[in-house]
N, C-alpha and C. Protein backbone atom coordinates (compact mmCIF):
# COMPACT_ATOMS: atom_id res chain seq x y z
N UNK A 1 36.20 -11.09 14.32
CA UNK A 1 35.88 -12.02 13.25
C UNK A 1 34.37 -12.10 13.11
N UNK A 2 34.12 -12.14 12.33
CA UNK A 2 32.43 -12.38 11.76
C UNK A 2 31.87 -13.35 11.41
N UNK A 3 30.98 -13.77 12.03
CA UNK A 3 30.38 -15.15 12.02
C UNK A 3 29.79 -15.69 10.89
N UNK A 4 29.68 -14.72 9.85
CA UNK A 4 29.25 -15.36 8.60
C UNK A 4 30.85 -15.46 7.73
N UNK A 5 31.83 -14.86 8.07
CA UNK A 5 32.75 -15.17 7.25
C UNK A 5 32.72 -16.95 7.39
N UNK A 6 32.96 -17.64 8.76
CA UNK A 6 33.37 -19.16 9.00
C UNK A 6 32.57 -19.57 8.22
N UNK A 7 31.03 -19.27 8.64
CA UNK A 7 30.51 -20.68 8.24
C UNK A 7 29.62 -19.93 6.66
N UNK A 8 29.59 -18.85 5.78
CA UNK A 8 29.34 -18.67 5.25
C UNK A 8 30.09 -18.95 3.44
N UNK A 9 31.25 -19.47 3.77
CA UNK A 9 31.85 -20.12 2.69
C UNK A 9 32.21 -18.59 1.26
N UNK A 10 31.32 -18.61 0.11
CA UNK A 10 31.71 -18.03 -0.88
C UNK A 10 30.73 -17.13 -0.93
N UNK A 11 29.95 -17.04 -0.19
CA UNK A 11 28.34 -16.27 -0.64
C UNK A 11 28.44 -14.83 0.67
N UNK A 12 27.73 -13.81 -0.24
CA UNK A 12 27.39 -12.66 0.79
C UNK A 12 26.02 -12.72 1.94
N UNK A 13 26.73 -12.47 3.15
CA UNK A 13 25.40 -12.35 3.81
C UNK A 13 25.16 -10.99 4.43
N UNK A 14 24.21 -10.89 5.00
CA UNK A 14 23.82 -9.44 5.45
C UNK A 14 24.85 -8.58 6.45
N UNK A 15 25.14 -10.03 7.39
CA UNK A 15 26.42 -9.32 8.32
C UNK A 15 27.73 -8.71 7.25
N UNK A 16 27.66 -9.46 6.61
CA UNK A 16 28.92 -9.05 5.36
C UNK A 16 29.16 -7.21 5.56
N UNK A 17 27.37 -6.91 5.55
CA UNK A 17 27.23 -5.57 4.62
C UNK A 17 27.23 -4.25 6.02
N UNK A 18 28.05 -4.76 6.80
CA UNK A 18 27.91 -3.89 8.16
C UNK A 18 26.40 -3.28 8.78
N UNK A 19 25.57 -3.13 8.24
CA UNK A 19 24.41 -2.40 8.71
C UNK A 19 24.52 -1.00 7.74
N UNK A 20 25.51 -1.32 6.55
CA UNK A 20 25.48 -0.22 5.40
C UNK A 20 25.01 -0.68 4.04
N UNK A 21 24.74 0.54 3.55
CA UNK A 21 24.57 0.42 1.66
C UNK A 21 26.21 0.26 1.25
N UNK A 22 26.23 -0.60 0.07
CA UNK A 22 27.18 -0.71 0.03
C UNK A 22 27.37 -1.03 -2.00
N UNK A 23 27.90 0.12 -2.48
CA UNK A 23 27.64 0.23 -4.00
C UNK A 23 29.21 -0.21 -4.75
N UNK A 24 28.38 -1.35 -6.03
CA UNK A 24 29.45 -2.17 -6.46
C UNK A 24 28.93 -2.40 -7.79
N UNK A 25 30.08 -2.93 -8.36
CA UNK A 25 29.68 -3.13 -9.79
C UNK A 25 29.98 -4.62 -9.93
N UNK A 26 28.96 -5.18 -10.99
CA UNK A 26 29.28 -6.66 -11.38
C UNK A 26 30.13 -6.56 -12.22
N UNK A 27 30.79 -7.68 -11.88
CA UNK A 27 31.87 -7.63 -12.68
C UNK A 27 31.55 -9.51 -13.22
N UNK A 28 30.68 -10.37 -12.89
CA UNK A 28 30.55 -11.28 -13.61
C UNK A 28 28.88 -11.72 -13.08
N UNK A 29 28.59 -12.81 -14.35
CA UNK A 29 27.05 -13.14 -13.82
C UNK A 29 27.18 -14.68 -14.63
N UNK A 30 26.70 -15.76 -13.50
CA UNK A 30 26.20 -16.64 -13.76
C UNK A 30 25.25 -17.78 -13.54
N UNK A 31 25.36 -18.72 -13.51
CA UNK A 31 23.81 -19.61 -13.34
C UNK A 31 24.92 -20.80 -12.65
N UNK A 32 23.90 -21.00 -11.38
CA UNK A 32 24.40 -22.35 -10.52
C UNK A 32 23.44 -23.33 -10.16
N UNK A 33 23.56 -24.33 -10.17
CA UNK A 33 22.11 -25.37 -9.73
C UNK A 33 22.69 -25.62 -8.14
N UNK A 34 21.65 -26.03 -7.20
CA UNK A 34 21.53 -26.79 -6.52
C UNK A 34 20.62 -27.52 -5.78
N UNK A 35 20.09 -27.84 -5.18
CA UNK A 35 19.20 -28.73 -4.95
C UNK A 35 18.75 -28.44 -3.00
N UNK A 36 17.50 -28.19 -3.85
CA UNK A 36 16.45 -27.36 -2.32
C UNK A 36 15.31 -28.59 -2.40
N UNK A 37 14.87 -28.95 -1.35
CA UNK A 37 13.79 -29.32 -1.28
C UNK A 37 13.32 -31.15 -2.19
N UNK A 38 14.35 -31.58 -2.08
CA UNK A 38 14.44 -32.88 -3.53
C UNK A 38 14.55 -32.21 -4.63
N UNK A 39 14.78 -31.62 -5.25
CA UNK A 39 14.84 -30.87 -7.06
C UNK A 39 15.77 -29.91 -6.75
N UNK A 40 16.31 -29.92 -8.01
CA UNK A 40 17.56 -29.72 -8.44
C UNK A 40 16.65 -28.26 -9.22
N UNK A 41 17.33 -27.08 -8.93
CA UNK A 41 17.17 -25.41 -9.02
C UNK A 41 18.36 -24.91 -9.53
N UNK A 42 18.03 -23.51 -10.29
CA UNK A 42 18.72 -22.62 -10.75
C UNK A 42 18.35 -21.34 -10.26
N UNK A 43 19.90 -20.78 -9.93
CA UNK A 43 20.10 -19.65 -9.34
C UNK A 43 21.37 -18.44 -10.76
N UNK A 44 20.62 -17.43 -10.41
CA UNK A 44 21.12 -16.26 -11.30
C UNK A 44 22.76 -15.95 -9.91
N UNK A 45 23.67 -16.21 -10.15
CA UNK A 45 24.79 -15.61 -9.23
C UNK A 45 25.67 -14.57 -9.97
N UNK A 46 26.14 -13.54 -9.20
CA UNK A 46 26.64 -12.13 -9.18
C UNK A 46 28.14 -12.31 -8.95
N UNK A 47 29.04 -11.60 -8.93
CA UNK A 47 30.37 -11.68 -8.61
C UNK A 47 30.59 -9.91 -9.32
N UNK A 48 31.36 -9.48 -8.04
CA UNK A 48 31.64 -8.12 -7.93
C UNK A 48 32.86 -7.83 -8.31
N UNK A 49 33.47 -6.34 -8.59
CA UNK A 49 34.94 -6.17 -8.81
C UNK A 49 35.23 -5.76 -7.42
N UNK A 50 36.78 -6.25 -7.22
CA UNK A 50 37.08 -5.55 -6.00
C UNK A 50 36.59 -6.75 -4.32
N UNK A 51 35.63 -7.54 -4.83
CA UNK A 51 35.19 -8.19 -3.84
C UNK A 51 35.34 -10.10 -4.07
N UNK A 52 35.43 -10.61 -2.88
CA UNK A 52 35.89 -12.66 -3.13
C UNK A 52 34.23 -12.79 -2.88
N UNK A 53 33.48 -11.79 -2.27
CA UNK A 53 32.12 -12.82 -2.36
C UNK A 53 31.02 -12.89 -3.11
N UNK A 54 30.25 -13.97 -3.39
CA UNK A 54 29.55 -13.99 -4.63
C UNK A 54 27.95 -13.70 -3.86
N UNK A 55 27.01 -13.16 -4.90
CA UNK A 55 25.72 -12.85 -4.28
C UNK A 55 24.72 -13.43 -5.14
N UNK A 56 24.41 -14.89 -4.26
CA UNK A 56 23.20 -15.66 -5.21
C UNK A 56 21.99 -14.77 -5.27
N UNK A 57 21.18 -14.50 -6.64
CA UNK A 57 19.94 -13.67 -6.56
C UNK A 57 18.28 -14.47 -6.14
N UNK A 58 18.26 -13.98 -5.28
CA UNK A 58 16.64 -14.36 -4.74
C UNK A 58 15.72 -13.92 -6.40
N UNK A 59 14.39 -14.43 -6.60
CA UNK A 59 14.10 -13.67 -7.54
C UNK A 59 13.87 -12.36 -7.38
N UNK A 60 13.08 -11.85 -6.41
CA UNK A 60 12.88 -10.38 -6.39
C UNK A 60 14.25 -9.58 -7.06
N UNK A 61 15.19 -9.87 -5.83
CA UNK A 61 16.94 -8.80 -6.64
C UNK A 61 17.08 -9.27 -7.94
N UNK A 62 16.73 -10.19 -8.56
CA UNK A 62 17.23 -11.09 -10.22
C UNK A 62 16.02 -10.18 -10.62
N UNK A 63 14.76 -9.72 -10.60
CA UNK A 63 14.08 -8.84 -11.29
C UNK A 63 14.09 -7.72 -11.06
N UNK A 64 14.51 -7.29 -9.64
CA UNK A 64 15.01 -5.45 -9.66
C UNK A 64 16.40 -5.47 -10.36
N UNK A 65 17.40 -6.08 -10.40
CA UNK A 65 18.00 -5.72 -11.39
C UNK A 65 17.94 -5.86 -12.73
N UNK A 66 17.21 -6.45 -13.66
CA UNK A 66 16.42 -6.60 -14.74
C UNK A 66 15.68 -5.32 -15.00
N UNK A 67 15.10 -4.71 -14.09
CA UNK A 67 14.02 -3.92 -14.40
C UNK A 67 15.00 -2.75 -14.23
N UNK A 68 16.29 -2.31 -13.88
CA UNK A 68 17.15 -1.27 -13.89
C UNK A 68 18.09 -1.67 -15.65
N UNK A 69 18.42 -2.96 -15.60
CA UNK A 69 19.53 -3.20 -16.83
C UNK A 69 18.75 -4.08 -18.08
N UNK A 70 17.56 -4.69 -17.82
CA UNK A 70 16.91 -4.95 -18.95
C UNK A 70 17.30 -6.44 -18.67
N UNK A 71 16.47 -7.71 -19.23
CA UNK A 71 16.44 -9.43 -19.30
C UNK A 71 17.87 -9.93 -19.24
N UNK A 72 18.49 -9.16 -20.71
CA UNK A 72 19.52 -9.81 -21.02
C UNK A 72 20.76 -9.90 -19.72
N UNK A 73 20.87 -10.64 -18.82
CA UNK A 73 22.18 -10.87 -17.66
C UNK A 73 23.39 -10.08 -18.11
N UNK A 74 23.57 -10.33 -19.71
CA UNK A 74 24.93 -10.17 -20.32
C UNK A 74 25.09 -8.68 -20.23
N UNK A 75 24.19 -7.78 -20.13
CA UNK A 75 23.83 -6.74 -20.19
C UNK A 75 24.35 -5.63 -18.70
N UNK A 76 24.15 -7.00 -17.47
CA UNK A 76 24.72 -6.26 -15.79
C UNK A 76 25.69 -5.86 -15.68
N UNK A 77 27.08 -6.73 -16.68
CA UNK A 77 28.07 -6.88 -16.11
C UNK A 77 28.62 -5.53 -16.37
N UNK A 78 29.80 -4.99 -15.54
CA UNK A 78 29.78 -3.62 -15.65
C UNK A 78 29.06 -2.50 -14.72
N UNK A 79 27.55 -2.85 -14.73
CA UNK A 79 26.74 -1.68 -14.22
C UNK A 79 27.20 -1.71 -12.77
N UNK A 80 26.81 -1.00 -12.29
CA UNK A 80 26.47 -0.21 -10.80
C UNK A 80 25.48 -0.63 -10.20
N UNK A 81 25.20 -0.77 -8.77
CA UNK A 81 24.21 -1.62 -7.79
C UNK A 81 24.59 -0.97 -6.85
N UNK A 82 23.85 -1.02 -5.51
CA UNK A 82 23.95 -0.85 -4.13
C UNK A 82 23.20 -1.87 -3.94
N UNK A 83 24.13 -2.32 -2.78
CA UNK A 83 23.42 -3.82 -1.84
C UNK A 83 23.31 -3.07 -0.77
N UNK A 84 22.46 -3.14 -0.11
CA UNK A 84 21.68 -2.77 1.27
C UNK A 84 21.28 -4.21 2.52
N UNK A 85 21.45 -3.61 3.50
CA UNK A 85 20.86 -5.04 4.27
C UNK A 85 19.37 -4.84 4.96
N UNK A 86 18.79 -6.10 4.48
CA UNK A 86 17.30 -5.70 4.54
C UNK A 86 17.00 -6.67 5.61
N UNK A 87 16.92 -6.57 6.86
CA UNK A 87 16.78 -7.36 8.17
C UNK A 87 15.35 -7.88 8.35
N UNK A 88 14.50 -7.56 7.14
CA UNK A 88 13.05 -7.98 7.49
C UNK A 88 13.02 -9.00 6.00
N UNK A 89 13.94 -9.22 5.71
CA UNK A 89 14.03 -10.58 4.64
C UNK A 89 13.10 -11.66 5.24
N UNK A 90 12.38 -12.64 4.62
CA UNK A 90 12.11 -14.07 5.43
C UNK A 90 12.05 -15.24 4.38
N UNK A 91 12.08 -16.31 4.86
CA UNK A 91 12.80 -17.83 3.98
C UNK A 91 11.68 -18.53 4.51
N UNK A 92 10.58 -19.17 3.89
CA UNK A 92 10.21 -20.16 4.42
C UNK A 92 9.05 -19.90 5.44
N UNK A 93 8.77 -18.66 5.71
CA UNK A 93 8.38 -18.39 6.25
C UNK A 93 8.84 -17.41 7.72
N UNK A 94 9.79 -17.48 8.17
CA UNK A 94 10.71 -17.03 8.85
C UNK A 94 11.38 -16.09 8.49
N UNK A 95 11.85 -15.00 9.33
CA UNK A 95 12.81 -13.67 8.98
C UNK A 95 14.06 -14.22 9.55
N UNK A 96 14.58 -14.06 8.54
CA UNK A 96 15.96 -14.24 8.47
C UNK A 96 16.78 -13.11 7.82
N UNK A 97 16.49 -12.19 7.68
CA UNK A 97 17.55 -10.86 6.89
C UNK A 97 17.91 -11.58 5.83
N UNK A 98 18.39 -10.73 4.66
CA UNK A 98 19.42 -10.76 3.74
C UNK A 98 19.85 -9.25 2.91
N UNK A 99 20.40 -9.77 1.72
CA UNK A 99 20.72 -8.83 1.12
C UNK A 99 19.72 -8.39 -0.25
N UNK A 100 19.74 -6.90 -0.07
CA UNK A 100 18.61 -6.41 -1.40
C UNK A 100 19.47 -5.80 -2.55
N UNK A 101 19.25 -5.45 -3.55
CA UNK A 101 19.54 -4.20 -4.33
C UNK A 101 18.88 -3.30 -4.76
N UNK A 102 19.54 -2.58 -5.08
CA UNK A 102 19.00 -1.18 -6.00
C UNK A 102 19.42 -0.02 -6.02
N UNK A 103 19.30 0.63 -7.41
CA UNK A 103 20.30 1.38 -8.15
C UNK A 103 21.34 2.35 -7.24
N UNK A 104 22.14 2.68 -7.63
CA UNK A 104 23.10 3.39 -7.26
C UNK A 104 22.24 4.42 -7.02
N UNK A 105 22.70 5.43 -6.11
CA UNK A 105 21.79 6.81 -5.81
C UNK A 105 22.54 8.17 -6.98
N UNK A 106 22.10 8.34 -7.65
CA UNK A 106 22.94 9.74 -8.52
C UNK A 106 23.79 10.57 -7.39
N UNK A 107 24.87 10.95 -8.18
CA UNK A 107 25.89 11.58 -7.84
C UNK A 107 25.30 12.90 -7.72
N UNK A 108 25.18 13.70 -6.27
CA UNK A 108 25.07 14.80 -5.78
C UNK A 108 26.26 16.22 -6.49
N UNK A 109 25.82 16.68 -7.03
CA UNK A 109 26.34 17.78 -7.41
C UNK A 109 27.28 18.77 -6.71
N UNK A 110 28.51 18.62 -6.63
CA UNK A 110 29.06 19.64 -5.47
C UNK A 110 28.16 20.80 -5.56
N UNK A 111 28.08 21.83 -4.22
CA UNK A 111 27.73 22.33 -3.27
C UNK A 111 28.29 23.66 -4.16
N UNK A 112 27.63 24.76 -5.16
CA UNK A 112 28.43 26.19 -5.68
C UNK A 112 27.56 26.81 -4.49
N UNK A 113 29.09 27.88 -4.61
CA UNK A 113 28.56 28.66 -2.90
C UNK A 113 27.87 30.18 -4.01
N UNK A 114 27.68 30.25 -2.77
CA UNK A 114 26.75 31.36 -3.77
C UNK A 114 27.27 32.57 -3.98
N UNK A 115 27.06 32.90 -5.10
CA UNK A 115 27.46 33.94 -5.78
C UNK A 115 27.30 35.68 -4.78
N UNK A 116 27.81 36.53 -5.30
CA UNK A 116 27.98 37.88 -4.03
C UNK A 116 27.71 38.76 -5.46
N UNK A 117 26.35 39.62 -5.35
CA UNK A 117 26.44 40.24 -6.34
C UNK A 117 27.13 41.46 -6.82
N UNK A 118 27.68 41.47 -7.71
CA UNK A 118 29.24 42.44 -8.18
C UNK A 118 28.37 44.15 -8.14
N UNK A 119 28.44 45.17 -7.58
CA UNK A 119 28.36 46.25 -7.45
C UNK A 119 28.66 46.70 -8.78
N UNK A 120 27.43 47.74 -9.16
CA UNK A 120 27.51 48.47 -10.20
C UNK A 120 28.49 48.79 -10.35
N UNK A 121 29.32 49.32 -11.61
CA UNK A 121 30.29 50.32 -11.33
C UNK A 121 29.82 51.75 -11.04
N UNK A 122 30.50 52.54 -10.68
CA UNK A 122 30.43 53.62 -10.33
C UNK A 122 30.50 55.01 -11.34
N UNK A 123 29.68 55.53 -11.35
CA UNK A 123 29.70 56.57 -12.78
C UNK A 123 30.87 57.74 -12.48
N UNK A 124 31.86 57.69 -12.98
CA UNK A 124 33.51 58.56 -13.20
C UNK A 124 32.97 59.74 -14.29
N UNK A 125 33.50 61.51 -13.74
CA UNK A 125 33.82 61.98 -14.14
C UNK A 125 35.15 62.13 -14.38
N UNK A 126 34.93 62.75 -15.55
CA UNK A 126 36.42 63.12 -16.30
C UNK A 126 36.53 64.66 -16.23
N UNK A 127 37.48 65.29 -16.03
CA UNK A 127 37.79 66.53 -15.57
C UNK A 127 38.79 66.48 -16.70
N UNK A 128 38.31 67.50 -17.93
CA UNK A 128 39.83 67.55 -18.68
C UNK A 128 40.86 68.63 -17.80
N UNK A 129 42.12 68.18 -18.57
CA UNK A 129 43.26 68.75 -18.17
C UNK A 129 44.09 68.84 -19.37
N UNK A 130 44.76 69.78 -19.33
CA UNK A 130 45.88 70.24 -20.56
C UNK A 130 45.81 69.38 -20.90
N UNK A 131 46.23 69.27 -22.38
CA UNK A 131 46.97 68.02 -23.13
C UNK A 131 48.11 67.31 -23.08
N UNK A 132 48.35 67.08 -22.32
CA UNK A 132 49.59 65.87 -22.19
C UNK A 132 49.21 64.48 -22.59
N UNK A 133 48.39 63.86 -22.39
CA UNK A 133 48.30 62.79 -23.21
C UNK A 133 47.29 62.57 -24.73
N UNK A 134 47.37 62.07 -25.55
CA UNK A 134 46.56 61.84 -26.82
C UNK A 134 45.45 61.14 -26.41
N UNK A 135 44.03 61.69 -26.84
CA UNK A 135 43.33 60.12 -26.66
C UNK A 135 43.80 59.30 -26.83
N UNK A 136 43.23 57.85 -26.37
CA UNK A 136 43.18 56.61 -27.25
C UNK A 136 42.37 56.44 -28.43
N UNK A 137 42.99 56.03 -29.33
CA UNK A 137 42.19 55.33 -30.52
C UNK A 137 40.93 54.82 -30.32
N UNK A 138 39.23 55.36 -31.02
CA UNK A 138 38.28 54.34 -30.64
C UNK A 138 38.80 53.13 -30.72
N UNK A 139 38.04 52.19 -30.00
CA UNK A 139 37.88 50.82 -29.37
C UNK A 139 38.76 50.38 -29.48
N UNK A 140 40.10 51.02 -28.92
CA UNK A 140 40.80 50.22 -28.21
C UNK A 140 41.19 50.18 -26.63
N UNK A 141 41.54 49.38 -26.01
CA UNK A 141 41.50 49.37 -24.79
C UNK A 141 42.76 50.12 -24.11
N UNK A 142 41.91 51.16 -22.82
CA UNK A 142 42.84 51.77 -22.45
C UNK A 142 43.66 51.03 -21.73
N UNK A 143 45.41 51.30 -21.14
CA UNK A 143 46.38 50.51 -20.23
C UNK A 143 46.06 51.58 -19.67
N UNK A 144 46.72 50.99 -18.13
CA UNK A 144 47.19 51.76 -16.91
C UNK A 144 48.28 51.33 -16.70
């Protein structure tokens, strides 16, 4: 069991992300208030397909993903992300890890093996012999 599942409630944390990249698509985006510090704040929140946990955006990730999908939020939902766990995160002053993004890595091209280059053909004499067969017709192709 994982210690951020108990006490981590609805939100992703770094343990979440095993010590892997981990690529997902939003599948919703919205705005939550809560209250840090006496004042009442707004947070950009994420919600994935395929996944129950939600990923409040620090600003940095709310402007790297902006700067991959453009201002408009309405614009994420759908796209592609990799969350990574970035263990040198800090809050306040303090390192505390969290979670980063950024773009999906392009799809690697399968692997063409390499080609074996095809041997000339070989230059064929023709040795006539009696007539038993007719030419062929120009350009058409001989059978065997």
């Amino acid at each position: 069991m994982n210690i951020a599942d108990i006490y981590g409630g609805d939100w992703l944390k770094l343990q979440h992300l095993n010590g892997q990249d981990v690529p997902v698509v939003i599948a919703a985006v919205g705005v939550e208030s809560f209250e840090s510090e006496g004042r009442t704040k707004q947070q950009v929140v994420l919600s994935f397909a395929g996944h129950t946990k939600r990923l409040g955006l620090c600003k940095t990730n709310a402007l790297t993903i902006a700067a991959m999908f453009g201002d408009d939020t309405d614009a994420w939902v759908g796209q592609s992300i990799t969350l990574w766990p970035d263990p040198t995160v800090t809050m306040k002053g303090a390192v505390v890890g969290g979670v980063r993004v950024r773009p999906v890595p392009p799809a690697t091209p399968p692997a063409v093996p390499p080609t074996v280059p095809t041997p000339a053909p070989m230059a064929q004499t023709v040795v006539p012999q009696a007539n038993t067969m007719p030419a062929p017709a120009p350009n058409q192709p001989v059978q065997f």
